[in-house]
Protein backbone atom coordinates (compact mmCIF):
# COMPACT_ATOMS: atom_id res chain seq x y z
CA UNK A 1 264.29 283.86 -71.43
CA UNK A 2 263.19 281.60 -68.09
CA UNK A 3 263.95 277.90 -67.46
CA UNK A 4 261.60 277.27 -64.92
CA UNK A 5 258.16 277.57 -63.11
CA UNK A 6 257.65 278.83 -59.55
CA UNK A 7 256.34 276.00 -57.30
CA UNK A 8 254.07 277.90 -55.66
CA UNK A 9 253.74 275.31 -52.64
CA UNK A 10 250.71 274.61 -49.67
CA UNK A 11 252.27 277.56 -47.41
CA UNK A 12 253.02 275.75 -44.24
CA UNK A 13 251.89 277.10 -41.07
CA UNK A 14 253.65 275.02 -37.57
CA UNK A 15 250.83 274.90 -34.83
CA UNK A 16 247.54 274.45 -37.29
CA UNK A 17 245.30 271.12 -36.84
CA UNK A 18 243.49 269.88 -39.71
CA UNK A 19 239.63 269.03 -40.20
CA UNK A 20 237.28 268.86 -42.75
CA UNK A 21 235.18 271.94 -41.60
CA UNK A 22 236.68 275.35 -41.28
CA UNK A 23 235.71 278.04 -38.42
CA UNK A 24 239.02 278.34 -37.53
CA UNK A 25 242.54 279.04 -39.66
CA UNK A 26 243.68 275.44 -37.67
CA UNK A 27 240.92 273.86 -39.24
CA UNK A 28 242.02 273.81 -42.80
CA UNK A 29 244.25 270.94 -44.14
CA UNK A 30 245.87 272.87 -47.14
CA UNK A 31 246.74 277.05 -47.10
CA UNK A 32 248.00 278.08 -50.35
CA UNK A 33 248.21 281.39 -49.50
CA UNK A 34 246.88 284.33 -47.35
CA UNK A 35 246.27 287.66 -48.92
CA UNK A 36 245.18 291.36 -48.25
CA UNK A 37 242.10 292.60 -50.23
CA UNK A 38 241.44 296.25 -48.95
CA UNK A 39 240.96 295.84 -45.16
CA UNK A 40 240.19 292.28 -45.39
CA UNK A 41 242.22 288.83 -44.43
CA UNK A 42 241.45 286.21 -47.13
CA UNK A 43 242.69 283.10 -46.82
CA UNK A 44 243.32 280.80 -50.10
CA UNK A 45 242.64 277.06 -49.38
CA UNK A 46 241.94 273.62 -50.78
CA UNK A 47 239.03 273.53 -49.56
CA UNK A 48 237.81 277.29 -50.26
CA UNK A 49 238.31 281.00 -50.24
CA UNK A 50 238.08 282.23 -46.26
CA UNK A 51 237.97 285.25 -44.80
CA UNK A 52 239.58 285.92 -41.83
CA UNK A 53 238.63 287.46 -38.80
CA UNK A 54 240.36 286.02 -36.30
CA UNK A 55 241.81 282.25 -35.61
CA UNK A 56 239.34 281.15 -34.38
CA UNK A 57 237.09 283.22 -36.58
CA UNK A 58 237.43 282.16 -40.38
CA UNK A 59 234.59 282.59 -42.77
CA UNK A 60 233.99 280.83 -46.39
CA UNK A 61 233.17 283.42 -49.19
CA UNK A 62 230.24 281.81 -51.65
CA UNK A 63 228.85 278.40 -52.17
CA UNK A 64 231.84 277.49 -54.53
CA UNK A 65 234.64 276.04 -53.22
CA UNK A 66 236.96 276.19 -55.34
CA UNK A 67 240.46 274.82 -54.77
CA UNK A 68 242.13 278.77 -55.37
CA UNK A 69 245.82 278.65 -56.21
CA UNK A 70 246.32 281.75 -57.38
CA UNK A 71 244.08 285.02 -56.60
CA UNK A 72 244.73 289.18 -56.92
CA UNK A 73 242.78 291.67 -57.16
CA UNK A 74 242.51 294.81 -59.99
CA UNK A 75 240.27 297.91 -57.99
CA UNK A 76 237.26 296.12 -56.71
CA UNK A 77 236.96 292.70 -58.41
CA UNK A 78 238.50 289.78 -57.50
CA UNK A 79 240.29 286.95 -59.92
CA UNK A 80 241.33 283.56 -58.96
CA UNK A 81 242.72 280.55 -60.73
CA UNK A 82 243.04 276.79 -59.47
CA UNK A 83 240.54 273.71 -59.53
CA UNK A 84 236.66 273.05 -58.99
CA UNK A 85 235.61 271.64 -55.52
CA UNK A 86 235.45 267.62 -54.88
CA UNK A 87 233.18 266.46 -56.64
CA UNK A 88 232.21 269.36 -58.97
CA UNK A 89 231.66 269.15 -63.30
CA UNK A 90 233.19 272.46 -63.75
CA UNK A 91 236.43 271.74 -65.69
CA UNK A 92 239.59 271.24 -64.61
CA UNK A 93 241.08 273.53 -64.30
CA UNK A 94 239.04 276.34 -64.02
CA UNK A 95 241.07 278.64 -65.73
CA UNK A 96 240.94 282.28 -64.94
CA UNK A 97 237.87 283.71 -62.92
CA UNK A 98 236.57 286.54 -61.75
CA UNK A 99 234.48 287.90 -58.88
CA UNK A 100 232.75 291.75 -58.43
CA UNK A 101 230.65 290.63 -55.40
CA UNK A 102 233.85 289.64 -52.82
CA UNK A 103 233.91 285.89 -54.34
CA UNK A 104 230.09 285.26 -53.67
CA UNK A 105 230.20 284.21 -56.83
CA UNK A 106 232.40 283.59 -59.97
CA UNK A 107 232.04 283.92 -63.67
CA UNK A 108 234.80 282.46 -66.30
CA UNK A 109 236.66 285.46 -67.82
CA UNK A 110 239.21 283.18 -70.12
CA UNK A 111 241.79 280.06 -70.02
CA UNK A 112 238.78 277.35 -68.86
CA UNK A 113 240.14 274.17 -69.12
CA UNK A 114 243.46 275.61 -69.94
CA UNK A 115 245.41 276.94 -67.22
CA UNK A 116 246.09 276.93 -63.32
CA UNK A 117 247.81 279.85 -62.11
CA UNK A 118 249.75 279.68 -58.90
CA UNK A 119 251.15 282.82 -59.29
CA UNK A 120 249.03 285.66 -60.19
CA UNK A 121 249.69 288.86 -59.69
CA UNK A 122 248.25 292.41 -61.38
CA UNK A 123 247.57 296.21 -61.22
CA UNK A 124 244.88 298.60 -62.77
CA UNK A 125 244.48 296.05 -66.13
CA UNK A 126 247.67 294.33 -66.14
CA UNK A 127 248.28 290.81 -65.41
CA UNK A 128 251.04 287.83 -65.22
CA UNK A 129 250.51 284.15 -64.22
CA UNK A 130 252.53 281.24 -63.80
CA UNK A 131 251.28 278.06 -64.77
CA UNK A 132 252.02 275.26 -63.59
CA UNK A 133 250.72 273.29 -66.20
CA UNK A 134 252.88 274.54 -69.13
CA UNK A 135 255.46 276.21 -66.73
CA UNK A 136 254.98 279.57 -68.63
CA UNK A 137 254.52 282.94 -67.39
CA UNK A 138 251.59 284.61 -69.00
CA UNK A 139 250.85 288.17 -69.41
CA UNK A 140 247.20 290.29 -70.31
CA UNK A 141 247.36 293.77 -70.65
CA UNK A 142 243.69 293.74 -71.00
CA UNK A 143 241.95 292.34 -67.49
CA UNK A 144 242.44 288.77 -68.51
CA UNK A 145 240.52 289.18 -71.37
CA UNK A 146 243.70 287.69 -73.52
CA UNK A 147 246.67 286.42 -72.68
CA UNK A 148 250.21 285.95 -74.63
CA UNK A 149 252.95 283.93 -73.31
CA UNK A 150 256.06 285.00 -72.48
CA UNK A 151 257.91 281.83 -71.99
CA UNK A 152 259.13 279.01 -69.32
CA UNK A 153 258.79 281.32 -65.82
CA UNK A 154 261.74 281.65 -63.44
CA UNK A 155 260.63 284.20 -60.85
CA UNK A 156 259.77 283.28 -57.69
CA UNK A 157 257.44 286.51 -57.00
CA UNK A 158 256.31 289.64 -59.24
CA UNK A 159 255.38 293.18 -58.45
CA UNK A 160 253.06 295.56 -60.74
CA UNK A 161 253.48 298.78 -61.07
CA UNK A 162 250.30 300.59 -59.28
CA UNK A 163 250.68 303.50 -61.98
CA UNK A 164 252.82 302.89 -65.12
CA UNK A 165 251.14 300.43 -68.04
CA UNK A 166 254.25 297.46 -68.96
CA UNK A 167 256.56 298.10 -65.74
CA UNK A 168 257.02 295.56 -62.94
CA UNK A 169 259.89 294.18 -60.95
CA UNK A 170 260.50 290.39 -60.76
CA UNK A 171 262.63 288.32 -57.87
CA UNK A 172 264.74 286.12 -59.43
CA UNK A 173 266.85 283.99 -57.67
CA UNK A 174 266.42 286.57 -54.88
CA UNK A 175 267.72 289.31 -57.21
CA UNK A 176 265.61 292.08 -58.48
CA UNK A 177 264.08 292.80 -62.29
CA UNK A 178 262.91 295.44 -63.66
CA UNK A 179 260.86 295.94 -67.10
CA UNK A 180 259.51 298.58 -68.54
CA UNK A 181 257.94 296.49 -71.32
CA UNK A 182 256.14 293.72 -69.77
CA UNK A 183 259.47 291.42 -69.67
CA UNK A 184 260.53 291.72 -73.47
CA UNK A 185 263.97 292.65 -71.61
CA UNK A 186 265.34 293.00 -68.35
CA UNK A 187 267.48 294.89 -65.87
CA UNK A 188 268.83 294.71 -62.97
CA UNK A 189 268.82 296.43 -59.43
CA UNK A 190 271.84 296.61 -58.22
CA UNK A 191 271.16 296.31 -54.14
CA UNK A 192 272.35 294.00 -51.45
CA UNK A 193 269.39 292.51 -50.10
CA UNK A 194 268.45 289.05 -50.74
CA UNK A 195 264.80 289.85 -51.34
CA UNK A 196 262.55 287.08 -51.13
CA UNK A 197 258.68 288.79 -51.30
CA UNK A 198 257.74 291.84 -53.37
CA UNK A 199 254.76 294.18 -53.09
CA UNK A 200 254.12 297.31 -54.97
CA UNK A 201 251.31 299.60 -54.00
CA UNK A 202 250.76 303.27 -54.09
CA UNK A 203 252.71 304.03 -50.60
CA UNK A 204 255.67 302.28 -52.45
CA UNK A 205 257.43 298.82 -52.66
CA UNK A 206 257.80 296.40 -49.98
CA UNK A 207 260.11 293.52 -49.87
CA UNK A 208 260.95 291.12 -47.07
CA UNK A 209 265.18 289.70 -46.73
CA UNK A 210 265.77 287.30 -44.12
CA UNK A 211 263.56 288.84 -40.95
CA UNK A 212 263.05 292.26 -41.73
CA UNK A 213 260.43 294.48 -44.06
CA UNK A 214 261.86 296.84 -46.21
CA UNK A 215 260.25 300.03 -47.86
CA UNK A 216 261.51 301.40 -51.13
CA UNK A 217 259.72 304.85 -52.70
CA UNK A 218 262.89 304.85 -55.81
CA UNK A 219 261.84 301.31 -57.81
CA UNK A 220 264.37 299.85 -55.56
CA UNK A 221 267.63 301.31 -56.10
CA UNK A 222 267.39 302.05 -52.03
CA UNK A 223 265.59 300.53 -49.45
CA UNK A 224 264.67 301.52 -45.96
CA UNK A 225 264.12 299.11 -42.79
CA UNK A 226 260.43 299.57 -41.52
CA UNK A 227 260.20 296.48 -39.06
CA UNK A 228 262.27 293.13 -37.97
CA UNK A 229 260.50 290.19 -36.33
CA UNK A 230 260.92 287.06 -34.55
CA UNK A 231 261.93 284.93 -36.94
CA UNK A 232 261.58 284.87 -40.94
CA UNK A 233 258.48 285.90 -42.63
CA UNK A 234 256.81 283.26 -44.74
CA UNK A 235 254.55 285.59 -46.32
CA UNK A 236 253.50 289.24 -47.40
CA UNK A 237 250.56 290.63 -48.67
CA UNK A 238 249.87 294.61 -48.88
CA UNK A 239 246.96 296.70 -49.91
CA UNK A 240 246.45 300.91 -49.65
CA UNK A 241 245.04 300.06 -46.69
CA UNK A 242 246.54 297.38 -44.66
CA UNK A 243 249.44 295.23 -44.22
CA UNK A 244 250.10 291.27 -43.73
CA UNK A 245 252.98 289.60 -43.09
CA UNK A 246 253.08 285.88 -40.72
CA UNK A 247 255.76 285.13 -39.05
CA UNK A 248 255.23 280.83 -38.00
CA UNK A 249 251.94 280.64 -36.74
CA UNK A 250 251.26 284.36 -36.20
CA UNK A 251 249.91 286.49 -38.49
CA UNK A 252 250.85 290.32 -37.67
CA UNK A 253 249.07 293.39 -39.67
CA UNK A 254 249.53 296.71 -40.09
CA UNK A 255 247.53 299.59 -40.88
CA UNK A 256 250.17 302.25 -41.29
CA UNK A 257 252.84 300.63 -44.24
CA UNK A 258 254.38 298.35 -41.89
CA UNK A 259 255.89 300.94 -39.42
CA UNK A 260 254.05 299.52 -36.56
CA UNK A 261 252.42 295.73 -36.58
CA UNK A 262 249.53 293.72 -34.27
CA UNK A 263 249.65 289.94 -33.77
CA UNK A 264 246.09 288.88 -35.02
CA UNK A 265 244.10 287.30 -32.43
């Protein structure tokens, strides 16, 4: 059914430095990936998992730095997937993980040794990751608890249904897919954006096309324009409360779906 894995690459952001201690978000040499968890900034990173307060402001979560490629979040407890810190005997790599204290700490939930999950996405007890190991997209309908593979991945991102247990919609080649059966088949949404991000939360679906954020509340037959910037987006991240979306070096949030956005300072 899929050919290929996502390459979920170090996001590049032009402007930021690079040192071996982090207080700042120019401090870090490799950002995988910046994500919304509730009203919080997190930022994923080679050397760690950050939270972000500001630029200059930029906080490491825990004693364990772990090298987090992939990360989401299902209610309250965090789950990540990558490598062990420099220098650390956990095994590599670490497989899936979770967190119920914010990332303080991290217990082994399944895959040790086994997988590395750049993209990992999930709602209420559903999961998919790509690994870039194998190149297969994985799927647990159980927390993470087990996993069943669903062959070589070709999406580029993946949305989970807040609400219904097997649905999601997947970008492919920057068209849209939607299951209803945790990808055992297909179909597609007929639209004319070239979507490139996808979020689904309770408010609705969010996808980015060239410079602008759209809004869908129809599984994205139709889409609405919420907000255009500068130049285009490199990534998105949404919770029920808060919005994220950087544009270069800036990282702009929202707090009311993306209708009105603040440069973080």
């Amino acid at each position: 059914m899929m050919v290929r894995i996502l390459l979920c690459a170090i996001v590049a952001l032009p402007g930021f430095s690079s040192r071996a201690e982090a207080e700042s978000l120019g401090s870090v040499s490799h950002i995988h990936q910046v994500k919304v968890v509730e009203k919080k900034v997190f930022v994923l990173t080679h050397e760690g998992l950050y939270e972000l307060v500001s630029k200059n402001n930029m906080k490491l979560i825990g004693k364990d730095k772990i090298d987090v490629m992939g990360f989401t979040t299902l209610g309250k407890a965090l789950f990540a997937s990558g490598h062990p810190a420099q220098g650390s005997k956990a095994p590599n790599p670490i497989g899936f993980l979770k967190s119920i204290d914010g990332g303080s700490t991290w217990r082994a939930v399944s895959l040790v040794g086994k997988v590395d999950f750049h993209l990992l996405e999930g709602a209420r007890s559903e999961l998919y990751g790509a690994d870039s190991q194998s190149g297969n997209l994985m799927h647990s309908a159980d927390s993470g608890k087990t996993w069943s593979s669903l062959g070589a991945n070709n999406f580029s991102d993946i949305a989970v249904s807040p609400k219904v247990q097997g649905v999601a919609i997947a970008i492919e080649n920057s068209e849209l897919l939607l299951t209803k059966n945790a990808f055992k088949s297909t179909t597609k949404i007929k639209n004319n954006l070239k979507i490139t991000q996808i979020e689904w939360r309770n408010s609705g679906l969010y996808a980015l096309n060239d410079s602008s954020l759209y809004k869908s509340s129809n599984t994205g037959k139709t889409w609405t324009k919420l907000s255009t910037f500068k130049a285009e987006p490199g990534i998105l991240s949404v919770s029920d409360q808060m919005m994220l979306v950087t544009v270069g070096s800036d990282i702009y949030t929202s707090s009311n779906n993306g209708r009105k956005f603040k440069v973080l300072p």
